[in-house]
C-alpha atoms as a PDB file:
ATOM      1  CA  UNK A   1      24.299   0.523   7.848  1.00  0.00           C
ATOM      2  CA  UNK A   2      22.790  -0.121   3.955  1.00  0.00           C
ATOM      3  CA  UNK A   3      19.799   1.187   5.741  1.00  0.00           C
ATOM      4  CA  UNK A   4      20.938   4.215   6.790  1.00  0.00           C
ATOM      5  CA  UNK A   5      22.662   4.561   3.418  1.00  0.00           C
ATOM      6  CA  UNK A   6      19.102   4.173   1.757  1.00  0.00           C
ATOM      7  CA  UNK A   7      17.149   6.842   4.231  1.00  0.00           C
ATOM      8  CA  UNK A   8      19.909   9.710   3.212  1.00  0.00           C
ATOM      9  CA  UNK A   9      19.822   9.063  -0.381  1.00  0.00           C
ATOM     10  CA  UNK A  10      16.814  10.726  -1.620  1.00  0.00           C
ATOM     11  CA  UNK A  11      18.806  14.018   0.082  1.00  0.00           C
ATOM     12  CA  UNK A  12      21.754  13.500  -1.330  1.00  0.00           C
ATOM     13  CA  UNK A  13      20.717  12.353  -5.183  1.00  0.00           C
ATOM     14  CA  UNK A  14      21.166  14.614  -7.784  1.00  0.00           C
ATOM     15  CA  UNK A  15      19.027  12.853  -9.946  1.00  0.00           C
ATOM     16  CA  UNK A  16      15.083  11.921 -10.411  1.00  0.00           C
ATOM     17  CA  UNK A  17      16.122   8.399 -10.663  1.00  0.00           C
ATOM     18  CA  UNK A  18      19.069   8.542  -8.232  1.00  0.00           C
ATOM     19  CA  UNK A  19      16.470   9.748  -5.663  1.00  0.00           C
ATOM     20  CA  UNK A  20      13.821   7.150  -6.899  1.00  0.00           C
ATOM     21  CA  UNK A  21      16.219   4.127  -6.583  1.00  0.00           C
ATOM     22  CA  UNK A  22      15.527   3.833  -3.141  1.00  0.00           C
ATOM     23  CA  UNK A  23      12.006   3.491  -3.281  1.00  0.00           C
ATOM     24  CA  UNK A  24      12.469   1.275  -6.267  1.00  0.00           C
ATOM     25  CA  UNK A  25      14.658  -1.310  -4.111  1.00  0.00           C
ATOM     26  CA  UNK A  26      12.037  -1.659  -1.610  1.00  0.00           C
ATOM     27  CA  UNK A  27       8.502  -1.395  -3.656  1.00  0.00           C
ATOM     28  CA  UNK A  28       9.662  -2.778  -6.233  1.00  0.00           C
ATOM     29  CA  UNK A  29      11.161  -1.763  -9.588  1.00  0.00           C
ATOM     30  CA  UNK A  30       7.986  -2.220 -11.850  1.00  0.00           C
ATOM     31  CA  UNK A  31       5.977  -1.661  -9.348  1.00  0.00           C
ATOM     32  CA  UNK A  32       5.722  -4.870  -7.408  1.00  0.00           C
ATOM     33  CA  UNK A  33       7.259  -5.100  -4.121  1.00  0.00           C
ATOM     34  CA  UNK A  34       9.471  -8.578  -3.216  1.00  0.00           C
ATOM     35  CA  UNK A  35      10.204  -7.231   0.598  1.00  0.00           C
ATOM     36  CA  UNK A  36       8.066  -9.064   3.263  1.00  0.00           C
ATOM     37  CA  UNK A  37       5.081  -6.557   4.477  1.00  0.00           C
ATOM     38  CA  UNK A  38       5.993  -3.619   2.227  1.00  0.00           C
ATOM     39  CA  UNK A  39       3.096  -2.835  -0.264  1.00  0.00           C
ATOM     40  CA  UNK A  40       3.446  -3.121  -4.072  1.00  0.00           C
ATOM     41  CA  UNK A  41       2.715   0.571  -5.603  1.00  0.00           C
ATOM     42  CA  UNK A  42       2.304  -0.292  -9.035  1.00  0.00           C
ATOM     43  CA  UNK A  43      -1.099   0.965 -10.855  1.00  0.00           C
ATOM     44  CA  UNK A  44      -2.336   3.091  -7.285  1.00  0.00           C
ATOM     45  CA  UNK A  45      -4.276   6.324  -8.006  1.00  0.00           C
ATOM     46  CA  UNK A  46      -1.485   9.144  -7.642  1.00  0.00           C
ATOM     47  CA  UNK A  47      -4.080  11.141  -5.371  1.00  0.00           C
ATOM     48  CA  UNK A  48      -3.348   8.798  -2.687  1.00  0.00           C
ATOM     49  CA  UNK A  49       0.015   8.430  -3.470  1.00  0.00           C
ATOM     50  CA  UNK A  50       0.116  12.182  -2.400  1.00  0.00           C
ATOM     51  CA  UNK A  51      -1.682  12.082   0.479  1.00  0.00           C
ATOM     52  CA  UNK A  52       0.859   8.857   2.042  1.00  0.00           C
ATOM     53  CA  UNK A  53       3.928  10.906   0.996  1.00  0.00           C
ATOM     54  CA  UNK A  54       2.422  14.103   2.475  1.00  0.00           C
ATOM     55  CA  UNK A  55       1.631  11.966   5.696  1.00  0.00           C
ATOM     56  CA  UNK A  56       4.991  10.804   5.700  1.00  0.00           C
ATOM     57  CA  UNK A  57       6.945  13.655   5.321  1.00  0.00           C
ATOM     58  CA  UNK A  58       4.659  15.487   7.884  1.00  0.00           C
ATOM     59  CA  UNK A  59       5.061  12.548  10.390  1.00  0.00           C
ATOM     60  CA  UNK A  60       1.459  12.196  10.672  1.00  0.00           C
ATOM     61  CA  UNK A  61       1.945   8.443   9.340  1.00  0.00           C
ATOM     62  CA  UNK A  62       4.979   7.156  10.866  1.00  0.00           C
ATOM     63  CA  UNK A  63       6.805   4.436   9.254  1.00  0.00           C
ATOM     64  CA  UNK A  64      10.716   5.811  10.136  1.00  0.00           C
ATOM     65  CA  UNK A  65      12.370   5.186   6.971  1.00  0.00           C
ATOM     66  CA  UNK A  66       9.343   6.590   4.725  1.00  0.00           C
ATOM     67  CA  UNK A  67       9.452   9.475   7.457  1.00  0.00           C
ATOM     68  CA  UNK A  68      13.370   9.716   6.672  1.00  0.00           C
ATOM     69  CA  UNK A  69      13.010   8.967   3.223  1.00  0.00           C
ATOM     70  CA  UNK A  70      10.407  12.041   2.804  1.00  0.00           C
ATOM     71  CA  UNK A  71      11.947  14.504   5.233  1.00  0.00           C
ATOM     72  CA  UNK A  72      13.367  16.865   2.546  1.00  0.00           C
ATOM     73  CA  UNK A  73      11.049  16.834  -0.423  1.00  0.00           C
ATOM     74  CA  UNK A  74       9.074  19.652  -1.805  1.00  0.00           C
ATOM     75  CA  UNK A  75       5.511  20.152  -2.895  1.00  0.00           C
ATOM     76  CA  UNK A  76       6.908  19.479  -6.344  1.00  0.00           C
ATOM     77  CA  UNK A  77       8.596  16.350  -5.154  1.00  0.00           C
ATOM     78  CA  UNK A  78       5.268  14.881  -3.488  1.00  0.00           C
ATOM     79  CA  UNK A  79       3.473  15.182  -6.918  1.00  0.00           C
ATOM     80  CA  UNK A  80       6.467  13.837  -9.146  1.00  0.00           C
ATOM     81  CA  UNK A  81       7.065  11.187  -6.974  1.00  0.00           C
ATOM     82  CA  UNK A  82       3.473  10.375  -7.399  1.00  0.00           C
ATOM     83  CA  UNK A  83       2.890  10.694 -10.694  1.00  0.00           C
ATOM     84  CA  UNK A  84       5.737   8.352 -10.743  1.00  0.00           C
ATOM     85  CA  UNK A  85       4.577   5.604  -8.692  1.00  0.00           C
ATOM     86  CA  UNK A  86       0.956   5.676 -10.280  1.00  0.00           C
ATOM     87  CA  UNK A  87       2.807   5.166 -13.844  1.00  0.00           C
ATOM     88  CA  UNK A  88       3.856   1.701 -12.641  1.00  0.00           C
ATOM     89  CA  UNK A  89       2.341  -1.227 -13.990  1.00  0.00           C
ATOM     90  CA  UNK A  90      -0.024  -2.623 -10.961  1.00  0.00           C
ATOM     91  CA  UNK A  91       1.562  -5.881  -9.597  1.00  0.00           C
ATOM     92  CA  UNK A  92       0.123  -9.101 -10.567  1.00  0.00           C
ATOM     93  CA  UNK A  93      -1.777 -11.625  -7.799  1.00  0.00           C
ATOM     94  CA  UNK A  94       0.738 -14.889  -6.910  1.00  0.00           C
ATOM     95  CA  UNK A  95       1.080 -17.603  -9.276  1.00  0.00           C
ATOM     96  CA  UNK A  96       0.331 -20.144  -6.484  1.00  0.00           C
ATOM     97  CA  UNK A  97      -2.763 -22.807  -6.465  1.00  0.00           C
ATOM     98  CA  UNK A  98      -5.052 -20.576  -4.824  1.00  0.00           C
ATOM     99  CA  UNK A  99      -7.939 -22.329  -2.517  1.00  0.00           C
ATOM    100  CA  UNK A 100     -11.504 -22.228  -3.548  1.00  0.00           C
ATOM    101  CA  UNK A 101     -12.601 -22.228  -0.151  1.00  0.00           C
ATOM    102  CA  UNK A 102     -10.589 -19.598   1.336  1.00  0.00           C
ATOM    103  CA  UNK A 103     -10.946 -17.373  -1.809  1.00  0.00           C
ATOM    104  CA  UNK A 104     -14.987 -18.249  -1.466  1.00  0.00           C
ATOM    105  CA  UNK A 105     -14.936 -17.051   1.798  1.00  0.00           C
ATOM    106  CA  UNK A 106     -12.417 -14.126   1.674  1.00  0.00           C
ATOM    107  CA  UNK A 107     -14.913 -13.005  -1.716  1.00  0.00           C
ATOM    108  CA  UNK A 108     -17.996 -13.042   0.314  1.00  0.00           C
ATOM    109  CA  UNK A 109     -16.282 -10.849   2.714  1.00  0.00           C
ATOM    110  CA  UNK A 110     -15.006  -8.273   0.378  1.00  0.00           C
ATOM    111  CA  UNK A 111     -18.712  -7.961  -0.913  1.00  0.00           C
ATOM    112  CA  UNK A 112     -20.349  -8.002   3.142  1.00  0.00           C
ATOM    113  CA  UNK A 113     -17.536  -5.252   4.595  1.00  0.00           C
ATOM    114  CA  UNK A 114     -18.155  -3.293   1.312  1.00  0.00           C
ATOM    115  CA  UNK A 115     -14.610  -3.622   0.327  1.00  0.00           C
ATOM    116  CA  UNK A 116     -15.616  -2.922  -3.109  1.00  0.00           C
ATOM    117  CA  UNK A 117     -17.879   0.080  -2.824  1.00  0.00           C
ATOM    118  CA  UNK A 118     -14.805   1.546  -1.484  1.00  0.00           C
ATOM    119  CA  UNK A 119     -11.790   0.602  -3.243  1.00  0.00           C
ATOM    120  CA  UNK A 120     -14.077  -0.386  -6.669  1.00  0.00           C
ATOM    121  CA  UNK A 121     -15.862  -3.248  -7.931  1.00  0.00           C
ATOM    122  CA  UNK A 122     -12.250  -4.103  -9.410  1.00  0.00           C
ATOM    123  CA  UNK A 123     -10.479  -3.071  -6.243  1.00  0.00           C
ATOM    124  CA  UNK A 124      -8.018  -1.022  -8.165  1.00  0.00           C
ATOM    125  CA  UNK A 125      -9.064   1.757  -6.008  1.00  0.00           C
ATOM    126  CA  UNK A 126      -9.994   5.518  -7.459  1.00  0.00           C
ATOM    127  CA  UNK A 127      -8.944   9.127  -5.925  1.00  0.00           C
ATOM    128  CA  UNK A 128      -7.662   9.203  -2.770  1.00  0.00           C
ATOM    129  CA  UNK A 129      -8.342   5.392  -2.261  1.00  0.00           C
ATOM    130  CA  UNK A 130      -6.231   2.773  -2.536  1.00  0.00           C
ATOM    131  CA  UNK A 131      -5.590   0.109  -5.170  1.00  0.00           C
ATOM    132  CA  UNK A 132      -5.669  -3.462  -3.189  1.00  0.00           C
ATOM    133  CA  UNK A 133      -6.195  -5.904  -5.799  1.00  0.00           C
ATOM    134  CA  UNK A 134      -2.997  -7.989  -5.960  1.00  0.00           C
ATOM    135  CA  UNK A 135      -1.364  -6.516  -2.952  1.00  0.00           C
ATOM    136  CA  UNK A 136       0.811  -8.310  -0.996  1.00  0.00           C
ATOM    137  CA  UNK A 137      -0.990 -10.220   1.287  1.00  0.00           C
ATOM    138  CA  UNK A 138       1.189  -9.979   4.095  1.00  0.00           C
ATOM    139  CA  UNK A 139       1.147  -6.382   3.665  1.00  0.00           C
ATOM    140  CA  UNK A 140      -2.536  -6.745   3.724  1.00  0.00           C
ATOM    141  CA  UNK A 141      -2.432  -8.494   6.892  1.00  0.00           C
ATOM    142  CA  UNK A 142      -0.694  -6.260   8.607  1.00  0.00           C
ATOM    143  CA  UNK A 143      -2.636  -3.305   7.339  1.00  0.00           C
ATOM    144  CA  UNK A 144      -6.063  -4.687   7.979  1.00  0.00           C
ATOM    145  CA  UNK A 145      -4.607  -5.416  11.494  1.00  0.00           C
ATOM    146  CA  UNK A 146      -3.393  -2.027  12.324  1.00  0.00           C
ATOM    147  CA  UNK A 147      -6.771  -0.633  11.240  1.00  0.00           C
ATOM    148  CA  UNK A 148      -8.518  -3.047  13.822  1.00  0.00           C
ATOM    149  CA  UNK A 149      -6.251  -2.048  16.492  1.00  0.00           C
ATOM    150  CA  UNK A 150      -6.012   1.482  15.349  1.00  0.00           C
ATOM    151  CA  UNK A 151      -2.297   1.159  15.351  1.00  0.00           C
ATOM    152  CA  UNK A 152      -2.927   2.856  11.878  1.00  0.00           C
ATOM    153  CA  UNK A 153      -5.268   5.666  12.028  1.00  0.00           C
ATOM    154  CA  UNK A 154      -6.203   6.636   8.748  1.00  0.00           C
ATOM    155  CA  UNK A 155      -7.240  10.034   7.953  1.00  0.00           C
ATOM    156  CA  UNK A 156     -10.319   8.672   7.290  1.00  0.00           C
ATOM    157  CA  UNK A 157     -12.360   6.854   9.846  1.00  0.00           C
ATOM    158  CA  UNK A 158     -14.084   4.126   7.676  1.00  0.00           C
ATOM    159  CA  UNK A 159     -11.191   1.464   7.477  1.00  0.00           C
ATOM    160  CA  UNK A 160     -11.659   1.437  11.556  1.00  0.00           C
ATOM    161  CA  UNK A 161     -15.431   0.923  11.377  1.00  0.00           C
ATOM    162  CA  UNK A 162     -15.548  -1.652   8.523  1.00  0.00           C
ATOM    163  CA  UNK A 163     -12.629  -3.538  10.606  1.00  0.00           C
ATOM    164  CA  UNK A 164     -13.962  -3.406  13.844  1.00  0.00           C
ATOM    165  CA  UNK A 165     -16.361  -6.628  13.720  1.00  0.00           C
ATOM    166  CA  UNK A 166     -13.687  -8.262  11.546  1.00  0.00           C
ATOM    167  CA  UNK A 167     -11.928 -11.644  13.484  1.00  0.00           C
ATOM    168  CA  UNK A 168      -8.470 -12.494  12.720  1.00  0.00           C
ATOM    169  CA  UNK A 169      -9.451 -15.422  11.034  1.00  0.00           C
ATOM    170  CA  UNK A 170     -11.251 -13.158   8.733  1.00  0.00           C
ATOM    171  CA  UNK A 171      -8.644 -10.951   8.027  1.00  0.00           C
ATOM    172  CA  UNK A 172      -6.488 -13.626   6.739  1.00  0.00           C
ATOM    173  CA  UNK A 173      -9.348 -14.608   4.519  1.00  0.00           C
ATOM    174  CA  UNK A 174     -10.103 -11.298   2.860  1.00  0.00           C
ATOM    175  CA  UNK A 175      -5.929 -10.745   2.528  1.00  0.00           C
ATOM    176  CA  UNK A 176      -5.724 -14.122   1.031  1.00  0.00           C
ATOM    177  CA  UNK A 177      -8.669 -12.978  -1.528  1.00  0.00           C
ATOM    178  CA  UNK A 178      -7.686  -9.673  -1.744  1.00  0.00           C
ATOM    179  CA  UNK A 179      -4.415 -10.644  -3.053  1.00  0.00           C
ATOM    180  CA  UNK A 180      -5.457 -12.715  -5.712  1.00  0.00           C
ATOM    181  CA  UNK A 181      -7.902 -10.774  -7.066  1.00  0.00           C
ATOM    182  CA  UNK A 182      -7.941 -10.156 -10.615  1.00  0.00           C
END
């Protein structure tokens, strides 16, 4: 029920931050999301931001509550929202020990799949390309999955080239990098 409440809230707001609350309480108020496999927004370029929430509202990305959540907005909305979202401080990598070995490994494949000529030498992502650096990295995961499977088709074709000789064991080390990267 809450969830339903949540999806029909952006309509029914009044308010910038009435119809932002909802996307706060999942993401993450200052930008950091704390929900299991939803992506942290904080500090990504508001050119992609754009393009997701354009994806979304058009159903060409489905994920049913951002397609719900998106339904109704304008033009204007996509680029406030945004502006928004790319205002947020970018979320910080977990606090935990992290292991040399894993992060060793999960480095040397950010550098061999070319992670970084993408998404920058900091990760932080430019344009229409995402920030990754401190993402969650179940979120990760599950993204880097999708794009192996082509579950998630991106609307560019690169993420399903530079996964395709990726193992799963490998995805779990580049996620586990990934998300503490600094």
């Amino acid at each position: 029920m809450s969830l339903l409440l949540l999806t029909g809230a952006p309509a029914m707001a009044e308010t910038f931050t009435e119809r932002m609350a909802p996307c706060l309480a999942c993401h993450g108020e200052k930008g950091q999301s704390e929900t299991p496999e939803v992506p942290s927004l904080g500090g990504q370029p508001a050119p992609y931001v754009l393009i997701q929430l354009y994806l979304f509202r058009g159903k060409q990305r489905v994920v049913e509550i951002m397609n719900d959540a998106t339904a109704d907005f304008t033009d204007d909305d996509l680029r406030t929202f945004s502006d928004y979202i790319a205002a947020l401080p970018p979320p910080q990598p977990p606090a935990d020990g992290a292991g040399d070995a894993r992060l060793q490994r999960g480095g040397a494949l950010i550098t061999q799949h070319r992670c970084n000529s993408c998404h920058g030498l900091d990760l932080a992502g430019r344009d229409s390309i995402p920030r990754i650096a401190a993402q969650r990295e179940d979120y990760l995961v599950k993204s880097l999955r999708e794009y192996k499977s082509n579950a998630r088709p991106g609307y560019d074709p690169a993420m399903a080239s530079v996964m395709a000789p990726v193992d799963d064991a490998q995805i779990l080390d580049l996620a586990f990098a990934i998300a503490r990267f600094r």
